[in-house]
PDB file of N, CA and C in Angstrom:
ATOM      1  N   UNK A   1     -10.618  -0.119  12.033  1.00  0.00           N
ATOM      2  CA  UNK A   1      -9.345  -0.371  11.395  1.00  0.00           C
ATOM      3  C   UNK A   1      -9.173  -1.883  11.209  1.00  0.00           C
ATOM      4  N   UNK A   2      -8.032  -2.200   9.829  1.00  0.00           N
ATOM      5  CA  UNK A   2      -8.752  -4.238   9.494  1.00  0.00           C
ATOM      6  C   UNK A   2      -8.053  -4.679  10.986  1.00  0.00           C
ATOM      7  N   UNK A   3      -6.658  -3.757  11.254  1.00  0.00           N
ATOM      8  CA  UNK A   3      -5.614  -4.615  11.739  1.00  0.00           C
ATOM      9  C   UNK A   3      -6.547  -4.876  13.029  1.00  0.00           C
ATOM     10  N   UNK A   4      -7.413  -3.839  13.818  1.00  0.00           N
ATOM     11  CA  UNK A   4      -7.759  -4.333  15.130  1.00  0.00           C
ATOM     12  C   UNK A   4      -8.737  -4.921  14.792  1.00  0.00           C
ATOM     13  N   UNK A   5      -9.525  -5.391  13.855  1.00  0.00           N
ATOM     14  CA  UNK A   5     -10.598  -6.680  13.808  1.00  0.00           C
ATOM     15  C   UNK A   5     -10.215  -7.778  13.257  1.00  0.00           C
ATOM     16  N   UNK A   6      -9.039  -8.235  12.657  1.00  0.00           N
ATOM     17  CA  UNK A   6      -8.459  -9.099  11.768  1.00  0.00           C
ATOM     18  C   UNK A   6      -6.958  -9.998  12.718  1.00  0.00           C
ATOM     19  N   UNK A   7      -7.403 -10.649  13.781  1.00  0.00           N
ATOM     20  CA  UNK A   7      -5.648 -11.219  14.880  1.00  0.00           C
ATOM     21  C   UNK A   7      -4.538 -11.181  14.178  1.00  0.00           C
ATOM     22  N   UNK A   8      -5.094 -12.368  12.791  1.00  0.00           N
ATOM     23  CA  UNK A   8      -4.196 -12.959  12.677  1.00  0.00           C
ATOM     24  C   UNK A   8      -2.981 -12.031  11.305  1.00  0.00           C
ATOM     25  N   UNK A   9      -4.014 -10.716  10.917  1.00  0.00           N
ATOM     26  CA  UNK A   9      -3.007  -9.986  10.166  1.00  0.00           C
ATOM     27  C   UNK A   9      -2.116  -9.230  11.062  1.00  0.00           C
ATOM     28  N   UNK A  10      -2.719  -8.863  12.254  1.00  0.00           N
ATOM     29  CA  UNK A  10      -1.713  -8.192  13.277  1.00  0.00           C
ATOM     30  C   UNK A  10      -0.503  -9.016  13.576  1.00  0.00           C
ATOM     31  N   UNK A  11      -0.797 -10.576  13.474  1.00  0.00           N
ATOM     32  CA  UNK A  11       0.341 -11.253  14.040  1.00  0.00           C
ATOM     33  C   UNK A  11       1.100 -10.966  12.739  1.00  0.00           C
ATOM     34  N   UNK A  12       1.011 -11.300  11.419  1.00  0.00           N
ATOM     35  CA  UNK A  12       1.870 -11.275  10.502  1.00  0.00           C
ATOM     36  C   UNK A  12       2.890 -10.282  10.499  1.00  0.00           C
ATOM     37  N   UNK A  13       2.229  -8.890  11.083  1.00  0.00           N
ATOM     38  CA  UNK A  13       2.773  -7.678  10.407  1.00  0.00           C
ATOM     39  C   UNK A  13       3.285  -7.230  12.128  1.00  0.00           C
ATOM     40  N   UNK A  14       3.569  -8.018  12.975  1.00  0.00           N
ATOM     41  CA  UNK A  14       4.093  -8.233  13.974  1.00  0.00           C
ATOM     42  C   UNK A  14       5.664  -8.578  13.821  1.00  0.00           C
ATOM     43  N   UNK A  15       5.039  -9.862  12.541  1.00  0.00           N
ATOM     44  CA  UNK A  15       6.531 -10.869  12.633  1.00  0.00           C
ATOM     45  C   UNK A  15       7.357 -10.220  11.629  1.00  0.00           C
ATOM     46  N   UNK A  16       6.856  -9.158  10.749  1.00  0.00           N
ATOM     47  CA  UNK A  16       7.323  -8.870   9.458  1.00  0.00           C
ATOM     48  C   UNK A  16       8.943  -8.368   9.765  1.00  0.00           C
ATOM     49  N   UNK A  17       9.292  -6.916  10.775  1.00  0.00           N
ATOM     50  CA  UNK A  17      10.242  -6.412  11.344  1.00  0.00           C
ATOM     51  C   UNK A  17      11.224  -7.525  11.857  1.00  0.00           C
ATOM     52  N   UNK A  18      10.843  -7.352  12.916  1.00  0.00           N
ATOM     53  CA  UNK A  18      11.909  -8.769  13.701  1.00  0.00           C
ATOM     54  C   UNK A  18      12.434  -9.890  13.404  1.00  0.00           C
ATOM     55  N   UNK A  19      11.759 -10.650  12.316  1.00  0.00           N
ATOM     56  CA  UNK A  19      12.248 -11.718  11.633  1.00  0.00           C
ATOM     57  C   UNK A  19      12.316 -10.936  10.452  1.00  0.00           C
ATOM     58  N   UNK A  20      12.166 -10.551   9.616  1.00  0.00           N
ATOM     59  CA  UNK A  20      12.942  -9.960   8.542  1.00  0.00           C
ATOM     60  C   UNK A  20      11.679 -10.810   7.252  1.00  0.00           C
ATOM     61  N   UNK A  21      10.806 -11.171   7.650  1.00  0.00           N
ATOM     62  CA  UNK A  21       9.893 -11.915   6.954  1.00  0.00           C
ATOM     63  C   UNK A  21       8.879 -11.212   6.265  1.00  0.00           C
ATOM     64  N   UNK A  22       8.207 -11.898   4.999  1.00  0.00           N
ATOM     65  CA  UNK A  22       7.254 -11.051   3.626  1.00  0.00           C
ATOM     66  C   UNK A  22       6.221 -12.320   4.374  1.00  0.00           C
ATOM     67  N   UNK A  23       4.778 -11.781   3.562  1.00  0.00           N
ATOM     68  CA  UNK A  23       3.750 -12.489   3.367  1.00  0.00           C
ATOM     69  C   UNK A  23       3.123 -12.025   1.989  1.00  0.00           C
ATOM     70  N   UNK A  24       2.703 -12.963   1.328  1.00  0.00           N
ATOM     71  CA  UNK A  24       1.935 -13.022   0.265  1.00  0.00           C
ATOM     72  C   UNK A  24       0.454 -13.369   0.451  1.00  0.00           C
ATOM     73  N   UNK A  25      -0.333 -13.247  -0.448  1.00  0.00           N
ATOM     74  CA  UNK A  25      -1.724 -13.325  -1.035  1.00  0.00           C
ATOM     75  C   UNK A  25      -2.223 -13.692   0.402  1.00  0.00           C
ATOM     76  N   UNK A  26      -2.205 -12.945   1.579  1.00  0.00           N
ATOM     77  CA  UNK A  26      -3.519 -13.332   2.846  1.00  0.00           C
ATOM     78  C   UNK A  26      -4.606 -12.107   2.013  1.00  0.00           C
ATOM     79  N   UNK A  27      -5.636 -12.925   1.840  1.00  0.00           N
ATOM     80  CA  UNK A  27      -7.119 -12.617   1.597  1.00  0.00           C
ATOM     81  C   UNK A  27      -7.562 -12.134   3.285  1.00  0.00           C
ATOM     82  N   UNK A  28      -8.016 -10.937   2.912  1.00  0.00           N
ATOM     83  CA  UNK A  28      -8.853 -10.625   4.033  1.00  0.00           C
ATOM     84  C   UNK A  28     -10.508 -10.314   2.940  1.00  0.00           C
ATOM     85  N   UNK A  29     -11.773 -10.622   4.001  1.00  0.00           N
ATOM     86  CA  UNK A  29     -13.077 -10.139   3.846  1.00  0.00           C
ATOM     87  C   UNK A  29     -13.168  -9.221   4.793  1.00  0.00           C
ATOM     88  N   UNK A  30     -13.674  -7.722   4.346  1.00  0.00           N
ATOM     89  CA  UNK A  30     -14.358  -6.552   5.630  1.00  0.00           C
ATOM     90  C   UNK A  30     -15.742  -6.311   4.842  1.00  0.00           C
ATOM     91  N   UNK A  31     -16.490  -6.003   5.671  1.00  0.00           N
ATOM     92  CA  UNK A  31     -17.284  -4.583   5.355  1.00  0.00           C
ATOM     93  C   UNK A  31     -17.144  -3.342   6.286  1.00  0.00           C
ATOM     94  N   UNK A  32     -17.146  -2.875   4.588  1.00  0.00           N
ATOM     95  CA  UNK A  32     -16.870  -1.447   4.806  1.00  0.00           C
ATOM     96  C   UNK A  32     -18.054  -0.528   4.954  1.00  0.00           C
ATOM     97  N   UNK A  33     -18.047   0.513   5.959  1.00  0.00           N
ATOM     98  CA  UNK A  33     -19.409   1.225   6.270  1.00  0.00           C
ATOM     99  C   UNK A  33     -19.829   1.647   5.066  1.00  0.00           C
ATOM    100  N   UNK A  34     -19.190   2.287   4.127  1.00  0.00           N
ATOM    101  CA  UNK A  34     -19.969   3.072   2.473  1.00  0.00           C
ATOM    102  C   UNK A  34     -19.509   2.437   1.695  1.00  0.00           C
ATOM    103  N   UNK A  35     -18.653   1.170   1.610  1.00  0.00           N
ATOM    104  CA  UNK A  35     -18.744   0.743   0.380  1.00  0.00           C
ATOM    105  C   UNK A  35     -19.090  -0.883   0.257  1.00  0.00           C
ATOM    106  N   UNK A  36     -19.855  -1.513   1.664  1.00  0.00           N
ATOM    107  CA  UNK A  36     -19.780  -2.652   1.673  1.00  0.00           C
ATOM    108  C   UNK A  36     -18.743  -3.473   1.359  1.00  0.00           C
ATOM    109  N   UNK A  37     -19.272  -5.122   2.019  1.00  0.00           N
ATOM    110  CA  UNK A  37     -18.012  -5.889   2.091  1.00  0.00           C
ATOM    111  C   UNK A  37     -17.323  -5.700   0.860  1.00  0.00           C
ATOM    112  N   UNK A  38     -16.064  -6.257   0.852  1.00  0.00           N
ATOM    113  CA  UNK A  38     -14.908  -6.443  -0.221  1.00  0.00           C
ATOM    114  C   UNK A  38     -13.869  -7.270   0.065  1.00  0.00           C
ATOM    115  N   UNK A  39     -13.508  -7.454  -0.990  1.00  0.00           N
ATOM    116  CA  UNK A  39     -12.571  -8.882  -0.419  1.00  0.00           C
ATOM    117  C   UNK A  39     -10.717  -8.279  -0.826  1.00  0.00           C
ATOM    118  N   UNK A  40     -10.097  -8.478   0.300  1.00  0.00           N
ATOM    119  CA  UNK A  40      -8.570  -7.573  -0.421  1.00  0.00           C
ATOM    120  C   UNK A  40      -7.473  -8.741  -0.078  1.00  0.00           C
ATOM    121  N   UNK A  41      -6.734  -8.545  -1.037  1.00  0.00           N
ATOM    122  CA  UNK A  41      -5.466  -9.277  -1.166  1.00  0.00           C
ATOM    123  C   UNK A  41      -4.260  -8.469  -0.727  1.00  0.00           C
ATOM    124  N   UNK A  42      -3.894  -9.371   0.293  1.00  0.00           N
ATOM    125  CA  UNK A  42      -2.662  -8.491   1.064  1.00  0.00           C
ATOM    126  C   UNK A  42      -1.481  -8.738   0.869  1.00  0.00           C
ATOM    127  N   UNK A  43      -0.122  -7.913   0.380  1.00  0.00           N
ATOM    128  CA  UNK A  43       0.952  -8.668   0.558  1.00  0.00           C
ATOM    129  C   UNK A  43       2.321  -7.927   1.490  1.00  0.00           C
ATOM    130  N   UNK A  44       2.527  -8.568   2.195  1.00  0.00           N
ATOM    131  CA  UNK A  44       3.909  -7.231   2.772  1.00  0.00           C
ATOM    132  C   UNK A  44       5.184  -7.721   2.667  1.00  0.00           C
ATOM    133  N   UNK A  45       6.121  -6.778   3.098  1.00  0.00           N
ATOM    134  CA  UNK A  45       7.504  -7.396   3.635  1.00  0.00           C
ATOM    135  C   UNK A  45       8.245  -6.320   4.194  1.00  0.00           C
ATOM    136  N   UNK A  46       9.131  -6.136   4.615  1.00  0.00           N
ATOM    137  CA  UNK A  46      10.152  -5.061   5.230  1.00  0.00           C
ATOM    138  C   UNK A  46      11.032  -4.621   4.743  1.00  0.00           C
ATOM    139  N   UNK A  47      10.600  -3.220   4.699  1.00  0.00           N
ATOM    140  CA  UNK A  47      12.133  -2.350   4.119  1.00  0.00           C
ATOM    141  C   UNK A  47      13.346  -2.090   4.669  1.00  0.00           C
ATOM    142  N   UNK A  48      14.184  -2.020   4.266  1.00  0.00           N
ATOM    143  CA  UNK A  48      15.881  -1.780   4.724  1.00  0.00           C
ATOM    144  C   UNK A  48      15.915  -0.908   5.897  1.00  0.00           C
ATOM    145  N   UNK A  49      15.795  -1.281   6.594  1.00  0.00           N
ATOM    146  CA  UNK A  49      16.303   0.798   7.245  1.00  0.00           C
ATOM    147  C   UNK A  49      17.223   1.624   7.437  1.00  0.00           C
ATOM    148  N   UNK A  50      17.165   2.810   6.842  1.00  0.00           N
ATOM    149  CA  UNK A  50      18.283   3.369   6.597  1.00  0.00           C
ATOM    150  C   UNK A  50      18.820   3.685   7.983  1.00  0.00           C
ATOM    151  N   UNK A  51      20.384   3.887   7.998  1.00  0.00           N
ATOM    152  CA  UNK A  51      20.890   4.620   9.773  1.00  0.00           C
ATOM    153  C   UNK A  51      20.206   5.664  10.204  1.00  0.00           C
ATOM    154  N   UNK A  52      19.619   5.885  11.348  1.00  0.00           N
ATOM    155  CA  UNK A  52      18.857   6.352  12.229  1.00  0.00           C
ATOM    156  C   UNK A  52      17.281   6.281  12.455  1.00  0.00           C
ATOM    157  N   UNK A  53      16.733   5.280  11.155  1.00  0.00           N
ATOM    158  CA  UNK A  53      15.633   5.920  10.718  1.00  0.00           C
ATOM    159  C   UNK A  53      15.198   4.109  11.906  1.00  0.00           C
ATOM    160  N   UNK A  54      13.641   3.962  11.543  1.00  0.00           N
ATOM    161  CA  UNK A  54      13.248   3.356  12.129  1.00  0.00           C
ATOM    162  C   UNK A  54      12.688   2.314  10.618  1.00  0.00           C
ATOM    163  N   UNK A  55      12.740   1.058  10.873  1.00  0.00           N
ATOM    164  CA  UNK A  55      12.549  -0.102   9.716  1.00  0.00           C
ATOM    165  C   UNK A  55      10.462   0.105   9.413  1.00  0.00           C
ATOM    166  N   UNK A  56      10.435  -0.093   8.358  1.00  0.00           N
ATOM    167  CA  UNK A  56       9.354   0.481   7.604  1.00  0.00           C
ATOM    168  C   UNK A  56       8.906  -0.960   7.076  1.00  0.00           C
ATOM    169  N   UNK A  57       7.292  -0.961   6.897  1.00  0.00           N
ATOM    170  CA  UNK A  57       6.758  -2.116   6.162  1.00  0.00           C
ATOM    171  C   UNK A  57       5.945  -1.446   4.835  1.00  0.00           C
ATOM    172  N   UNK A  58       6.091  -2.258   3.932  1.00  0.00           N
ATOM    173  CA  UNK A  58       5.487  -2.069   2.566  1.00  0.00           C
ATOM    174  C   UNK A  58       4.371  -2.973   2.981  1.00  0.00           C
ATOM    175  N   UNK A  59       2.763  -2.916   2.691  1.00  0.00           N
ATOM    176  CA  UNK A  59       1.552  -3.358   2.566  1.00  0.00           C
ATOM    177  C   UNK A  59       1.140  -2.841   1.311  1.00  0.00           C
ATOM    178  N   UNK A  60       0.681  -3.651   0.426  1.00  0.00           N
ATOM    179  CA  UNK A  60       0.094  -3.721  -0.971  1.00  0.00           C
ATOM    180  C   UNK A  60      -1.190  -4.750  -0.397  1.00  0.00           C
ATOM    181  N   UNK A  61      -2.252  -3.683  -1.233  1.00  0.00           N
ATOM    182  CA  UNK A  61      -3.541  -4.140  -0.964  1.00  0.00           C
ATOM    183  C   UNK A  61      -4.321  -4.123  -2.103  1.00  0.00           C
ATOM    184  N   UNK A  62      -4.978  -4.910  -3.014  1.00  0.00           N
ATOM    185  CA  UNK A  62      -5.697  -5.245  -4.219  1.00  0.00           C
ATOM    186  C   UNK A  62      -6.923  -5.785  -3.829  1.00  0.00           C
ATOM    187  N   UNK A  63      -8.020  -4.874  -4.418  1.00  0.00           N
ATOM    188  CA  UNK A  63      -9.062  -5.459  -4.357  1.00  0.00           C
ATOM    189  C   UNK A  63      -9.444  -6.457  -5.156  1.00  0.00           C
ATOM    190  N   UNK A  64      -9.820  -7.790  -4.860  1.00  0.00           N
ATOM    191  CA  UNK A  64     -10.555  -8.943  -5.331  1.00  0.00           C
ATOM    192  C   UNK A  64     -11.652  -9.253  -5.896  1.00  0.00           C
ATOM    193  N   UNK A  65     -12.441  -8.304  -5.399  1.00  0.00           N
ATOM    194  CA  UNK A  65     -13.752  -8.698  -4.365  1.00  0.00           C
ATOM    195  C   UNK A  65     -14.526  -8.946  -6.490  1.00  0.00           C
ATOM    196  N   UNK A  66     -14.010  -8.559  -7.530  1.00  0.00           N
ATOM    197  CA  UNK A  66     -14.969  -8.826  -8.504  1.00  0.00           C
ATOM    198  C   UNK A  66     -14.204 -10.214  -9.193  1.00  0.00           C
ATOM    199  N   UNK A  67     -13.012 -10.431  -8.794  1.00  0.00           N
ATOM    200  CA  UNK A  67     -12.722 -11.409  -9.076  1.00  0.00           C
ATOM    201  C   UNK A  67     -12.934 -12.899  -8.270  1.00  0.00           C
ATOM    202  N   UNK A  68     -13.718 -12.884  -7.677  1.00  0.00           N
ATOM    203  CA  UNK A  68     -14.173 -13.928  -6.640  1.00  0.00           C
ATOM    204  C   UNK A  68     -15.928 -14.389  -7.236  1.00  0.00           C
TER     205      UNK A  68
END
């Protein structure tokens, strides 16, 4: 999974809830077991939460990897 090989996206999407904070264009590189490396463009931020529900993150992920 990226988040447990990748710290510093865990920290982002750590801070996203609690501070009420987005991130834009973090580039991550993986390889992937069947489709080899690729390069993805990450962006998040936090959704509203409705009463009772629990606050939700939007992650949008675009692959790069031919535009590099």
């Amino acid at each position: 999974m990226l988040i447990r090989t990748i710290p510093r996206l865990r920290e982002l999407l750590e801070e996203i809830i609690p501070r009420n904070k987005v991130f834009e264009n973090f580039e991550v590189k993986h390889d992937f077991p069947v489709i080899g490396v690729r390069i993805m463009m990450l962006n998040a931020r936090c959704l509203e939460a409705r009463p009772g529900h629990p606050a939700l993150i939007l992650l949008a992920m675009e692959d790069v990897t031919e535009l590099t």
